[in-house]
Protein backbone atom coordinates (compact mmCIF):
# COMPACT_ATOMS: atom_id res chain seq x y z
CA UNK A 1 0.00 0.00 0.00
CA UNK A 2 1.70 3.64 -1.12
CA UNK A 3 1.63 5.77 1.58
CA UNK A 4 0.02 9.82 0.61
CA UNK A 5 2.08 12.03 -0.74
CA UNK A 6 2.70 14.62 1.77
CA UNK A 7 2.91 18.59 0.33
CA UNK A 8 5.19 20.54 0.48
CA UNK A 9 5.92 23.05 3.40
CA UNK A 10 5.25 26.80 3.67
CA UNK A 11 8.49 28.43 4.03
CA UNK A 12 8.35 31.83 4.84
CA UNK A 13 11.61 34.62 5.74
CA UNK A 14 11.11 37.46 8.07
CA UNK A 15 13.97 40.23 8.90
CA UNK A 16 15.77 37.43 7.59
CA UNK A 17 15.31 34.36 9.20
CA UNK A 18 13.34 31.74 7.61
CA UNK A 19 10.46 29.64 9.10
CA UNK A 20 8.49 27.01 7.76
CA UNK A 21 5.23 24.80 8.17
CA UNK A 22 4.11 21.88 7.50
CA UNK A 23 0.34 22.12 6.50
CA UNK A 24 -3.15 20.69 6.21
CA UNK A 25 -6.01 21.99 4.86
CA UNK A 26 -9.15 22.46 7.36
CA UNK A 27 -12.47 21.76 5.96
CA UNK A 28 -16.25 21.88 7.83
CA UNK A 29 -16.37 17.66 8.17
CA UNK A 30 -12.69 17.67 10.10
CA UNK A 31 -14.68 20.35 12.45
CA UNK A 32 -18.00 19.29 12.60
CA UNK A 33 -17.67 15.52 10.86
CA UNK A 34 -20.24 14.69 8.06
CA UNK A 35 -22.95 12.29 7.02
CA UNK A 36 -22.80 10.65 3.38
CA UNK A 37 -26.34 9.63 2.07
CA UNK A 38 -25.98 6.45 0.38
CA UNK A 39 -28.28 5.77 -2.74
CA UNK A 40 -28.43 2.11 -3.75
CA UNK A 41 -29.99 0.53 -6.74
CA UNK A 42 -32.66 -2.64 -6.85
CA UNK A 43 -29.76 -4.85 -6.22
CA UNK A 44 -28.09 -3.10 -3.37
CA UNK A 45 -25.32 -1.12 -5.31
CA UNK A 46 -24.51 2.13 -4.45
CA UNK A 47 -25.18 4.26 -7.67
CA UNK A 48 -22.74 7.19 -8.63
CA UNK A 49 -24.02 10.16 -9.45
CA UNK A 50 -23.62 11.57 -13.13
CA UNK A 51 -25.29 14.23 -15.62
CA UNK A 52 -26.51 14.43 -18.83
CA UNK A 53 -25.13 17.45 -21.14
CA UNK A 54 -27.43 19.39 -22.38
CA UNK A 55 -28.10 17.83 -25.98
CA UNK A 56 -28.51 14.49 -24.08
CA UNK A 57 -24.74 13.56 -26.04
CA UNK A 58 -22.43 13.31 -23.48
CA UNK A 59 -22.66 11.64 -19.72
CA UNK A 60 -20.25 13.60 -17.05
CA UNK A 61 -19.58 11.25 -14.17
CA UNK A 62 -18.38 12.80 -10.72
CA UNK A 63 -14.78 13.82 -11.28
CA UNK A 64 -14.51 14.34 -14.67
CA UNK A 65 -14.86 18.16 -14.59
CA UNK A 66 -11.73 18.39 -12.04
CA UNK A 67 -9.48 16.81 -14.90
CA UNK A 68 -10.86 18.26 -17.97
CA UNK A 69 -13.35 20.57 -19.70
CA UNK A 70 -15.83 19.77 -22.38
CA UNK A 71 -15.56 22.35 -25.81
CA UNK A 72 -18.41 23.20 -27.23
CA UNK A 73 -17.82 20.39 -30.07
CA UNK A 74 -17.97 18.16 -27.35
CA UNK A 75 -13.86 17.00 -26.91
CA UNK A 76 -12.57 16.44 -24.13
CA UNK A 77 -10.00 18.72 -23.51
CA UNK A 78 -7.43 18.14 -19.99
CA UNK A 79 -6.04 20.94 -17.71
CA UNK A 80 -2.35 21.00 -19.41
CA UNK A 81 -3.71 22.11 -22.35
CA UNK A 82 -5.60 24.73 -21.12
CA UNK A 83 -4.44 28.46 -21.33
CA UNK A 84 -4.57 31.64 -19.24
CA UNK A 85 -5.92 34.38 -20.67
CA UNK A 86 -6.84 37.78 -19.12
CA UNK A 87 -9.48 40.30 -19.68
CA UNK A 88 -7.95 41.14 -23.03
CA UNK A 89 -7.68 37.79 -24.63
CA UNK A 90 -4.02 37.65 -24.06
CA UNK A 91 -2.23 34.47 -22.79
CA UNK A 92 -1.08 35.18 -19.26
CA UNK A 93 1.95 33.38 -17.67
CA UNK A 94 1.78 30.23 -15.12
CA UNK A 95 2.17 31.47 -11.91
CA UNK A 96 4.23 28.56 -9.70
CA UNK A 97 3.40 26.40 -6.81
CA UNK A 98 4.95 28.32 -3.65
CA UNK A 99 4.91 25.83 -1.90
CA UNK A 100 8.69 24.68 -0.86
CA UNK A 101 9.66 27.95 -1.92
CA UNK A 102 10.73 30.74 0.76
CA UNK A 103 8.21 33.55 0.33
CA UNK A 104 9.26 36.85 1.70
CA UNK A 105 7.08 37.71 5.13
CA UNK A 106 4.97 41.07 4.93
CA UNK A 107 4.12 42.85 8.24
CA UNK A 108 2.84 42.94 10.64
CA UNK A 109 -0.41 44.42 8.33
CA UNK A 110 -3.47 45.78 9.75
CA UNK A 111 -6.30 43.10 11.24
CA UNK A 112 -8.52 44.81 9.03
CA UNK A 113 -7.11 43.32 5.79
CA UNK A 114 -8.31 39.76 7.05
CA UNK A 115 -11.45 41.33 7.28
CA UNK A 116 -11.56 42.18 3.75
CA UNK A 117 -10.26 38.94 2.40
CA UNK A 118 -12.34 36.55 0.68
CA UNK A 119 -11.15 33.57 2.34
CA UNK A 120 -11.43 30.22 0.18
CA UNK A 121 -9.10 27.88 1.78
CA UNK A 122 -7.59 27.78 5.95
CA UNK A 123 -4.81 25.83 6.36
CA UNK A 124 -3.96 24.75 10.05
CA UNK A 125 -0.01 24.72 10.12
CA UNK A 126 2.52 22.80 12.30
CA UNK A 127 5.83 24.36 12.47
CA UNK A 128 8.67 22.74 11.65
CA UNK A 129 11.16 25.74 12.13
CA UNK A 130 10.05 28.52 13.73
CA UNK A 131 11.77 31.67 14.19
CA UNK A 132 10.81 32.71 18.21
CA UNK A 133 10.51 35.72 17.17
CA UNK A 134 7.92 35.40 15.03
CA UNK A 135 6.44 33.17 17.01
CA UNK A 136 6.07 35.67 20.05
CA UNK A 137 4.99 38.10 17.53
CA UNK A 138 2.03 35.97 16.44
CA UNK A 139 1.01 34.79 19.34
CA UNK A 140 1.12 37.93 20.79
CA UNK A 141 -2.27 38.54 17.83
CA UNK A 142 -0.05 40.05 15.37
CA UNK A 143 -0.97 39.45 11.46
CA UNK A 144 1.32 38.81 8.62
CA UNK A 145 1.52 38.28 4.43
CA UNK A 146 2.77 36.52 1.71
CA UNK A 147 1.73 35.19 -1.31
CA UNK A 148 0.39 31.88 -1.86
CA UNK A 149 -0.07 29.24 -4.81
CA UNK A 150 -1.12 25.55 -3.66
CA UNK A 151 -0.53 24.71 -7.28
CA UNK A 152 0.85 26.05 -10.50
CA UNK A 153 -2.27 28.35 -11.72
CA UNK A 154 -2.94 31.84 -13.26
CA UNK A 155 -4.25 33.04 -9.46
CA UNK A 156 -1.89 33.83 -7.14
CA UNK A 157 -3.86 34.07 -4.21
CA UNK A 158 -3.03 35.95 -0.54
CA UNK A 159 -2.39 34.60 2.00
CA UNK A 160 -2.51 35.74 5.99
CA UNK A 161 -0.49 34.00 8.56
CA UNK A 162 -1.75 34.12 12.25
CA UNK A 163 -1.85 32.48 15.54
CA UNK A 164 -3.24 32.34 18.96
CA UNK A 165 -3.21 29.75 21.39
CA UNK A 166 -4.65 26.59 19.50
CA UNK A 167 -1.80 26.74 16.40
CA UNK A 168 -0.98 28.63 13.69
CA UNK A 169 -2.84 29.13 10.53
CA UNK A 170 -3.31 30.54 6.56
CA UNK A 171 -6.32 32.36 5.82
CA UNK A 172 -6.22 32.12 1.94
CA UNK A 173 -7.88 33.66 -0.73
CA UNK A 174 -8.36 37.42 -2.69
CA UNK A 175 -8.57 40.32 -0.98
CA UNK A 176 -12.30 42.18 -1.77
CA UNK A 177 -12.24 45.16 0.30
CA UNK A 178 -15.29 46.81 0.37
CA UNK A 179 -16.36 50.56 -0.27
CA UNK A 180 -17.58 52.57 2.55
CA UNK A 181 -20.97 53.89 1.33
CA UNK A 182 -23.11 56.70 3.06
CA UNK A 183 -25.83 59.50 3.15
CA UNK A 184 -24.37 62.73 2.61
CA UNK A 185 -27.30 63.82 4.60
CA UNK A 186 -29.92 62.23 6.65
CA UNK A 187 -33.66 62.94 5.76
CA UNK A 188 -35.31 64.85 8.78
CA UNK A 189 -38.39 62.89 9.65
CA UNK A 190 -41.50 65.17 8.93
CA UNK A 191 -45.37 64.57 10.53
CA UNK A 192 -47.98 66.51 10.01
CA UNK A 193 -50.47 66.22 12.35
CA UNK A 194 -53.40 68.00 9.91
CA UNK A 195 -52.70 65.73 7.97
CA UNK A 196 -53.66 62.43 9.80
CA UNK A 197 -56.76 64.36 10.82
CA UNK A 198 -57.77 64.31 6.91
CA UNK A 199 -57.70 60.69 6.84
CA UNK A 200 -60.74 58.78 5.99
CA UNK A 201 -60.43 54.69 6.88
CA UNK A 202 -63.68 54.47 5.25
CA UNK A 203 -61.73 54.91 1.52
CA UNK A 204 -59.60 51.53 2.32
């Protein structure tokens, strides 16, 4: 039996010392545990779920969107051969995995750009060298940044490294701050008192 493949670290440098982390990604079921419903046909098989394309041509079975994509002729094309482009049609370069690769430390940074992140992935980390002072540092509630990439992709996402007294962890994802929106001025509330006199319930 082959044992899993274990990822790469986070290695991060800060004022010059490096740290890293070994990692694993936290999910609602490893907090909360899950239930599967089982469907089983006639015979007591569990059935797999699949769809239909739309012209009723092609069946997609569970997985097969994670490898490939369907054109619109119907081939089957994989990931490798897909390409980047960006808002201009232009092919955009592969960012790398960063994974194994020292990424320089920013901060601390303000709490507040956590709060405008639009976290898809936290990773709970177990250090494997840690620089104390960094360690005081984020324990003592202090936030810090560096770029992330799980995989080679087009996205290089942001990520947030922090701590408190359970571990260490990555708060991954884009940052979406939002726009502070408000009244110039605030309507004065009016009532007229003549006026509710005038009313007639009879009319409703």
């Amino acid at each position: 039996m082959l044992a899993a493949k274990m990822a790469k670290p986070i290695v991060v440098n800060w004022k010059g010392v490096q740290s890293s982390f070994g990692l694993e990604k936290l999910d609602r079921s490893k907090l909360y545990g899950k239930r599967q419903r089982q469907v089983l046909d006639p015979d007591g098989q569990r059935c797999e779920r699949a769809e239909l394309t739309r012209d009723g041509s092609l069946l997609v079975r569970s997985g097969m969107t994670a490898q490939a994509y369907f054109d619109e002729d119907g081939r089957w094309i994989p990931n490798r051969e897909l390409v980047g482009l960006d808002a201009a049609g232009t092919p955009v370069d592969l960012a790398p995995s960063t994974l194994g690769v020292e990424q320089a430390l920013e901060g601390p940074v303000s709490p507040d750009e956590v709060l405008d992140l639009s976290t898809r992935s936290v990773y709970v980390l177990t250090p494997e060298e840690l620089d104390p002072a960094l360690q005081e540092r984020l324990l003592a509630g202090e936030v810090f940044r560096f770029p992330f990439n799980y995989r080679s992709d087009y996205n290089t996402e942001t990520a947030y490294l922090v701590g408190n007294k359970s571990g260490f962890f990555a708060l991954v994802g884009n940052p979406a701050p939002g726009e502070w929106c408000e009244l110039q001025s605030v309507a004065a509330e009016t009532y007229d008192d003549a006026a509710d006199d005038e009313l007639d319930f009879e009319m409703f």
